[in-house]
Protein backbone atom coordinates (compact mmCIF):
# COMPACT_ATOMS: atom_id res chain seq x y z
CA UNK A 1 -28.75 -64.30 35.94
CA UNK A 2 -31.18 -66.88 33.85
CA UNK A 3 -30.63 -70.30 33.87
CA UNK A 4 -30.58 -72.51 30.77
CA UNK A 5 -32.88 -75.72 31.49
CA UNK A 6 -31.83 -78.95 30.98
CA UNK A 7 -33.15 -81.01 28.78
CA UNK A 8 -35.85 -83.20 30.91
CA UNK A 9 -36.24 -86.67 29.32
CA UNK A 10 -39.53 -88.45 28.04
CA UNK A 11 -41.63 -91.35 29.89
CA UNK A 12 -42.14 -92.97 26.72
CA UNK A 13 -38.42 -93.43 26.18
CA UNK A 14 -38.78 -96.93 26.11
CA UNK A 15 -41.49 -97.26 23.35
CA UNK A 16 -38.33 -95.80 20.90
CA UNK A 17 -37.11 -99.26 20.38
CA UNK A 18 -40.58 -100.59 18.65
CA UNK A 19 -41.28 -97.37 16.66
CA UNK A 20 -39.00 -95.01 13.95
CA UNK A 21 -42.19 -92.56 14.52
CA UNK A 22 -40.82 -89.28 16.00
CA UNK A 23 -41.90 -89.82 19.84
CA UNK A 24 -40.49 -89.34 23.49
CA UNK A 25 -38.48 -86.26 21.97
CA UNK A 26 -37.98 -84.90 25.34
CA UNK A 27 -37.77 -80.95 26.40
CA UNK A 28 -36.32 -78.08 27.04
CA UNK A 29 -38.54 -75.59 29.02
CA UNK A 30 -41.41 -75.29 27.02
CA UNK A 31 -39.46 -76.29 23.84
CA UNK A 32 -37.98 -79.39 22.09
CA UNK A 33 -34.33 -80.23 22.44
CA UNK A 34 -32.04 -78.70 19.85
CA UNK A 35 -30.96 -81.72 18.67
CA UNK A 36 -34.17 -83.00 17.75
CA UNK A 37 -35.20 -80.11 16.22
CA UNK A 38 -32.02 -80.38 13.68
CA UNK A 39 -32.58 -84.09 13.60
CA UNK A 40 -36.31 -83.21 12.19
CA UNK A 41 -34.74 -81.04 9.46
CA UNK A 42 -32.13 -83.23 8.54
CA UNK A 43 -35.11 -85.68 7.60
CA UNK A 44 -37.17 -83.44 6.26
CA UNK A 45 -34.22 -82.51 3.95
CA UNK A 46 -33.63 -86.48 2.96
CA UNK A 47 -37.60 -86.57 2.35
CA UNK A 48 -37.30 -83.81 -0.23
CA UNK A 49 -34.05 -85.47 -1.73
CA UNK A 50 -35.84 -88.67 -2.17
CA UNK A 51 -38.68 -86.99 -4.36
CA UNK A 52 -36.55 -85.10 -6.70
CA UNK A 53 -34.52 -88.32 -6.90
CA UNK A 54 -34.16 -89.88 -10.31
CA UNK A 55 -33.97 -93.78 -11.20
CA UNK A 56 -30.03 -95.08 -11.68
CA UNK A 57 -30.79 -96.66 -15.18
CA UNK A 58 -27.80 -98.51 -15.64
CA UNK A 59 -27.42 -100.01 -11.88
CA UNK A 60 -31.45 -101.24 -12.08
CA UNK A 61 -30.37 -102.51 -16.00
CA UNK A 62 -27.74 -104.34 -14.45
CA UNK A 63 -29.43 -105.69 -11.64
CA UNK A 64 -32.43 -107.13 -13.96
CA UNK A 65 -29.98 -108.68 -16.86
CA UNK A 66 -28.48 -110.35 -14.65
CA UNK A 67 -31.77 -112.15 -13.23
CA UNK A 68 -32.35 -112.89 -17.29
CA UNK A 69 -34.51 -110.26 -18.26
CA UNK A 70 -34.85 -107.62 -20.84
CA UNK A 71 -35.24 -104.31 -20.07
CA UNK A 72 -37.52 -101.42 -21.72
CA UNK A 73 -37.03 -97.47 -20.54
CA UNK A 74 -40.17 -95.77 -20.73
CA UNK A 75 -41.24 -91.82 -20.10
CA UNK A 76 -44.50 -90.45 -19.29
CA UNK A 77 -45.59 -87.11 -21.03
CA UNK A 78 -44.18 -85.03 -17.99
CA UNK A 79 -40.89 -83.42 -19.01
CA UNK A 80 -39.17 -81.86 -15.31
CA UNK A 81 -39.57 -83.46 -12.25
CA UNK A 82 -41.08 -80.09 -11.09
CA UNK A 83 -43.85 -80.34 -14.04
CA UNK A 84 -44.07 -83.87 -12.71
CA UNK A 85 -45.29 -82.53 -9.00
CA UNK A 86 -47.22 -79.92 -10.50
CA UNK A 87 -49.21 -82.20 -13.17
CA UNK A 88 -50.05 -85.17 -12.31
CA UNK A 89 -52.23 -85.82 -15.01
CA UNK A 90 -49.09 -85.85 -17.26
CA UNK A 91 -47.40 -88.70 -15.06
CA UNK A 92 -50.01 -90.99 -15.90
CA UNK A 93 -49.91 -90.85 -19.63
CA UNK A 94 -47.32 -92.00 -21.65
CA UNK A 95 -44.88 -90.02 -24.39
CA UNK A 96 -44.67 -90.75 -27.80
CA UNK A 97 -41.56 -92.71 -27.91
CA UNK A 98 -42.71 -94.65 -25.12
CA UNK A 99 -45.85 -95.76 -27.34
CA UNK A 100 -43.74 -96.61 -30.23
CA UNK A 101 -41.16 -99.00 -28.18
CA UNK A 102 -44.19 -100.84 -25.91
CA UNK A 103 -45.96 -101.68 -29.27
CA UNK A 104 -42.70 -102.77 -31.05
CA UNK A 105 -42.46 -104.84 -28.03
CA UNK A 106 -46.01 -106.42 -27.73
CA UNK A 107 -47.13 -110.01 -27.42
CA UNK A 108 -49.28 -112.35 -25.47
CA UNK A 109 -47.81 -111.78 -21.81
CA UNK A 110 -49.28 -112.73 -18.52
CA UNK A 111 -47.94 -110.39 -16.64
CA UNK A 112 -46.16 -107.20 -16.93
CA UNK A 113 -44.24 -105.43 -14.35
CA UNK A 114 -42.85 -101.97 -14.00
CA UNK A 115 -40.39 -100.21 -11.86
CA UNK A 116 -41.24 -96.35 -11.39
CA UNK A 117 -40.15 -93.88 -9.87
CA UNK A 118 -43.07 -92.25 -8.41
CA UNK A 119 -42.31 -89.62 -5.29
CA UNK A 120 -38.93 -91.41 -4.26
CA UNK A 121 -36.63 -93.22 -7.17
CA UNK A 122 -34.67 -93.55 -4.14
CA UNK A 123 -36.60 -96.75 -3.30
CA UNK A 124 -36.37 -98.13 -6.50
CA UNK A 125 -32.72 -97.68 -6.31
CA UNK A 126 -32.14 -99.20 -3.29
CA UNK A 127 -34.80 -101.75 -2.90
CA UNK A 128 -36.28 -102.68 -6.24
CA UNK A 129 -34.07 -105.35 -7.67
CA UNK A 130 -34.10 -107.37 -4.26
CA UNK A 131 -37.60 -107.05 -4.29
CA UNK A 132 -37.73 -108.76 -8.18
CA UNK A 133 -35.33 -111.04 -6.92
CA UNK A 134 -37.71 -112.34 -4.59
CA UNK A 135 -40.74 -111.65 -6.62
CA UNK A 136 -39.72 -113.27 -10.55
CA UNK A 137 -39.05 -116.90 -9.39
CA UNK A 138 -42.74 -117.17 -8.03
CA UNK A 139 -43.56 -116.31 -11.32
CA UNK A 140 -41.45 -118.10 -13.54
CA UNK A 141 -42.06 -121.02 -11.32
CA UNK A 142 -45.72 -121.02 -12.15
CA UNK A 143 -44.55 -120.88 -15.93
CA UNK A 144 -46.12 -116.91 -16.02
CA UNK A 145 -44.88 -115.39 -19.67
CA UNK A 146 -43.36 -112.21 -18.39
CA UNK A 147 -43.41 -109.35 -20.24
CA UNK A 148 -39.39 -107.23 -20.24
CA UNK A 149 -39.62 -105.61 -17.39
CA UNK A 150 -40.11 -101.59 -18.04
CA UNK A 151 -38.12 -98.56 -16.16
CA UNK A 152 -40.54 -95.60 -15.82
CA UNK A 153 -39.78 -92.05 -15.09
CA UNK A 154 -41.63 -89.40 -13.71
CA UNK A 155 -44.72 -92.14 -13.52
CA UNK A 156 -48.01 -91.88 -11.66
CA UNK A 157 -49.76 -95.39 -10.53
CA UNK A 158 -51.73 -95.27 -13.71
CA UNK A 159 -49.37 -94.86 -15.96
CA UNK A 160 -49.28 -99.04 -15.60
CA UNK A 161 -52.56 -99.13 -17.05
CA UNK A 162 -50.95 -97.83 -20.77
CA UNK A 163 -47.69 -99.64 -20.28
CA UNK A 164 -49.46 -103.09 -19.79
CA UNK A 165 -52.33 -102.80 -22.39
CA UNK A 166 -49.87 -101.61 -24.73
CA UNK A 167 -47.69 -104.53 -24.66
CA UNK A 168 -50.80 -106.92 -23.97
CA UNK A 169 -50.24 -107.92 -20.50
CA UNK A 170 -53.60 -109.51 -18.53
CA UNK A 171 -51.71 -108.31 -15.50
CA UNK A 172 -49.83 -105.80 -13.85
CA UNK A 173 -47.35 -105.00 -11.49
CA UNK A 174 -46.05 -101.63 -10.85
CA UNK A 175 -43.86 -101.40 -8.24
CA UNK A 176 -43.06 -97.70 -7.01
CA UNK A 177 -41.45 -95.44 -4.42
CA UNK A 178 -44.16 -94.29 -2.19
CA UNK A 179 -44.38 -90.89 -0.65
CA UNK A 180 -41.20 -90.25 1.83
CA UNK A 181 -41.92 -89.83 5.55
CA UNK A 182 -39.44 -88.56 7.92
CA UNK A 183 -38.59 -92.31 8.44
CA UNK A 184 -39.24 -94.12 5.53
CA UNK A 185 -37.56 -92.55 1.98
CA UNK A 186 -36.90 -95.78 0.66
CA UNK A 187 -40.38 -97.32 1.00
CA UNK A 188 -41.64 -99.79 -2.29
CA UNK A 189 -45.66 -99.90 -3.07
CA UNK A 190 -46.67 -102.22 -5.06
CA UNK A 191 -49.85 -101.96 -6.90
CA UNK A 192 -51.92 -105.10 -9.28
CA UNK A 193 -53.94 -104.65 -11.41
CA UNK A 194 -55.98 -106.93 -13.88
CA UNK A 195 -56.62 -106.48 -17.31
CA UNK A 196 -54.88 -103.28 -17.07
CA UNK A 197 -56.48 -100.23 -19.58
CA UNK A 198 -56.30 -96.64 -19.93
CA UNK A 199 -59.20 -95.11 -17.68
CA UNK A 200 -59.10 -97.44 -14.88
CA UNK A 201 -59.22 -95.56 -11.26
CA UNK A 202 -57.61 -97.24 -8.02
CA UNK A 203 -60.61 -99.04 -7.04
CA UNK A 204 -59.21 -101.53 -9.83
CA UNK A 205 -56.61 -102.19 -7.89
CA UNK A 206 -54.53 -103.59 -4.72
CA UNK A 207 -51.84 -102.63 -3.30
CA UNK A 208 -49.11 -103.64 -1.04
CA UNK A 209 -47.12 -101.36 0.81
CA UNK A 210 -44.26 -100.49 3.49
CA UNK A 211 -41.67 -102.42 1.73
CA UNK A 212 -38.37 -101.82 2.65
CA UNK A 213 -36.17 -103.80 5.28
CA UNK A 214 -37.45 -102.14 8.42
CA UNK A 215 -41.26 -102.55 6.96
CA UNK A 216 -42.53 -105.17 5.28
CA UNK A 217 -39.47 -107.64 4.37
CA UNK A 218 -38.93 -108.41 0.35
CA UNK A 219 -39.88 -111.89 0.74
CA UNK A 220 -42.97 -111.93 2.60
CA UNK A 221 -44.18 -109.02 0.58
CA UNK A 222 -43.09 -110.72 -2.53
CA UNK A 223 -45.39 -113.97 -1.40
CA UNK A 224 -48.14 -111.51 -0.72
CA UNK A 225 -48.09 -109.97 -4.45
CA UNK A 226 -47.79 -113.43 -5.63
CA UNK A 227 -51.33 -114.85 -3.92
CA UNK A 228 -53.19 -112.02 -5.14
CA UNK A 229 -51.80 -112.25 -8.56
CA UNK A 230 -52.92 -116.08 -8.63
CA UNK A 231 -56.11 -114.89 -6.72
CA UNK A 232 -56.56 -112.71 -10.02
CA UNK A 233 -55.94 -114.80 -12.52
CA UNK A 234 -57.83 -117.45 -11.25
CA UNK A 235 -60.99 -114.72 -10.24
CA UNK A 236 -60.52 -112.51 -13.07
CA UNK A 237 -60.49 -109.51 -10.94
CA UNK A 238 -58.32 -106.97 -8.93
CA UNK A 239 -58.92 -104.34 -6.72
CA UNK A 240 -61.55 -103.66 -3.86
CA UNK A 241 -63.37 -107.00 -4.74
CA UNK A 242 -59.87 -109.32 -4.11
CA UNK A 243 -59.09 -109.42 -0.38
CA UNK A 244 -56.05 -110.75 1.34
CA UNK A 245 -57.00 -113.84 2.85
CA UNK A 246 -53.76 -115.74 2.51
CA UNK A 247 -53.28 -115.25 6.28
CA UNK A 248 -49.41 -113.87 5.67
CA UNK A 249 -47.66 -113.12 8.85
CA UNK A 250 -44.68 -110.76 9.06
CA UNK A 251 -41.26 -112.73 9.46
């Protein structure tokens, strides 16, 4: 008669308490336990939830009208969320409509700054409006004219560059669900940009990422967006030519 083996456990059991990375799984023979291996689907399965998520429009409306600012709901040219994964070139353009309403909404604005959905609206959902809550009074404080803050859908990183040149913002701030992990479905990047334009590529930019509550915490990464936005204002530059040097250390 065969004998099932037990599960033998992991020498690195202890390292579980610093890390959500999948480690000190254990075995079983030659295999993984069973219950990892349905704990690895399960997150697989809330990684691909998180991408085909979509952005709650009236729980992010709420959240920003009642921190005093108005709201615009924009649409790049990609129709499906599955069109969205397949072209990515049509995530970083805008529609029509979307053109019509930034223009109608134009002015002289300092900075602009969007919440998009990107690979997990989850995030967004979740974590964007404490993020903005920690992020607008740095900028109102410093008497920044902010442009009304714009809700995009199926949007790529550069679809910030259109958004903010059409309603004449000298910077932006897109903030948008990163890429799910098997840990991490509600993580916020946040990407700046100055003198945002269509054609721009990423070396324009910076970008701060990890920011959820077990990753980078709202404030601290709200402080960090906020030196390199005066960094840029005051260098007249963004991207691979603006460091970090604020000397932020997590809380």
């Amino acid at each position: 008669m065969d004998l099932i083996p037990l599960k033998t456990s992991d020498s690195w059991e202890s390292l579980k308490a610093f890390t959500a990375a999948r480690i000190a799984l254990g075995r079983v023979g030659d295999s993984i336990p069973l219950s990892e291996s349905l704990e690895f689907k399960l997150a697989h399965a809330h990684a691909r939830d998180a991408v085909y998520s979509t952005l709650d429009h009236e729980l992010l409306t709420d959240g920003l009208q009642h921190l005093g600012q108005p709201v615009i709901h924009v649409k790049s040219q990609a129709v499906t969320r599955e069109q969205y994964l397949q072209r990515p070139d049509l995530g970083r353009l805008p529609n029509d409509r979307s053109v019509q309403l930034l223009q109608e909404q134009s002015a002289d604005y300092d900075i602009c700054i969007i919440l998009a959905d990107g690979l997990s609206a989850k995030a967004i959902n979740q974590n964007g409006i404490p993020l903005i809550s920690a992020l607008l009074p740095l900028f109102i404080g410093m008497e920044y004219r902010v442009a009304p803050i714009c809700l995009a859908d199926q949007a790529r990183v550069a679809l910030s560059d259109h958004i903010s040149h059409a309603l004449h913002a000298k910077l932006c701030v897109m903030l948008i669900g990163e890429r799910p992990g098997l840990s991490s479905a509600d993580s916020i990047g946040a990407y700046l940009t100055y003198q945002p334009r269509p054609g721009l590529t990423d070396e324009s930019r910076n970008c701060v990422s990890n920011i959820r509550p077990d990753g980078l915490s709202f404030e601290l990464a709200a402080r960090k967006i906020f030196y390199l936005s005066q960094e840029a204002f005051r260098r007249k530059l963004s991207g691979v030519s603006l460091k970090d040097n604020a000397g932020l250390i997590g809380e």
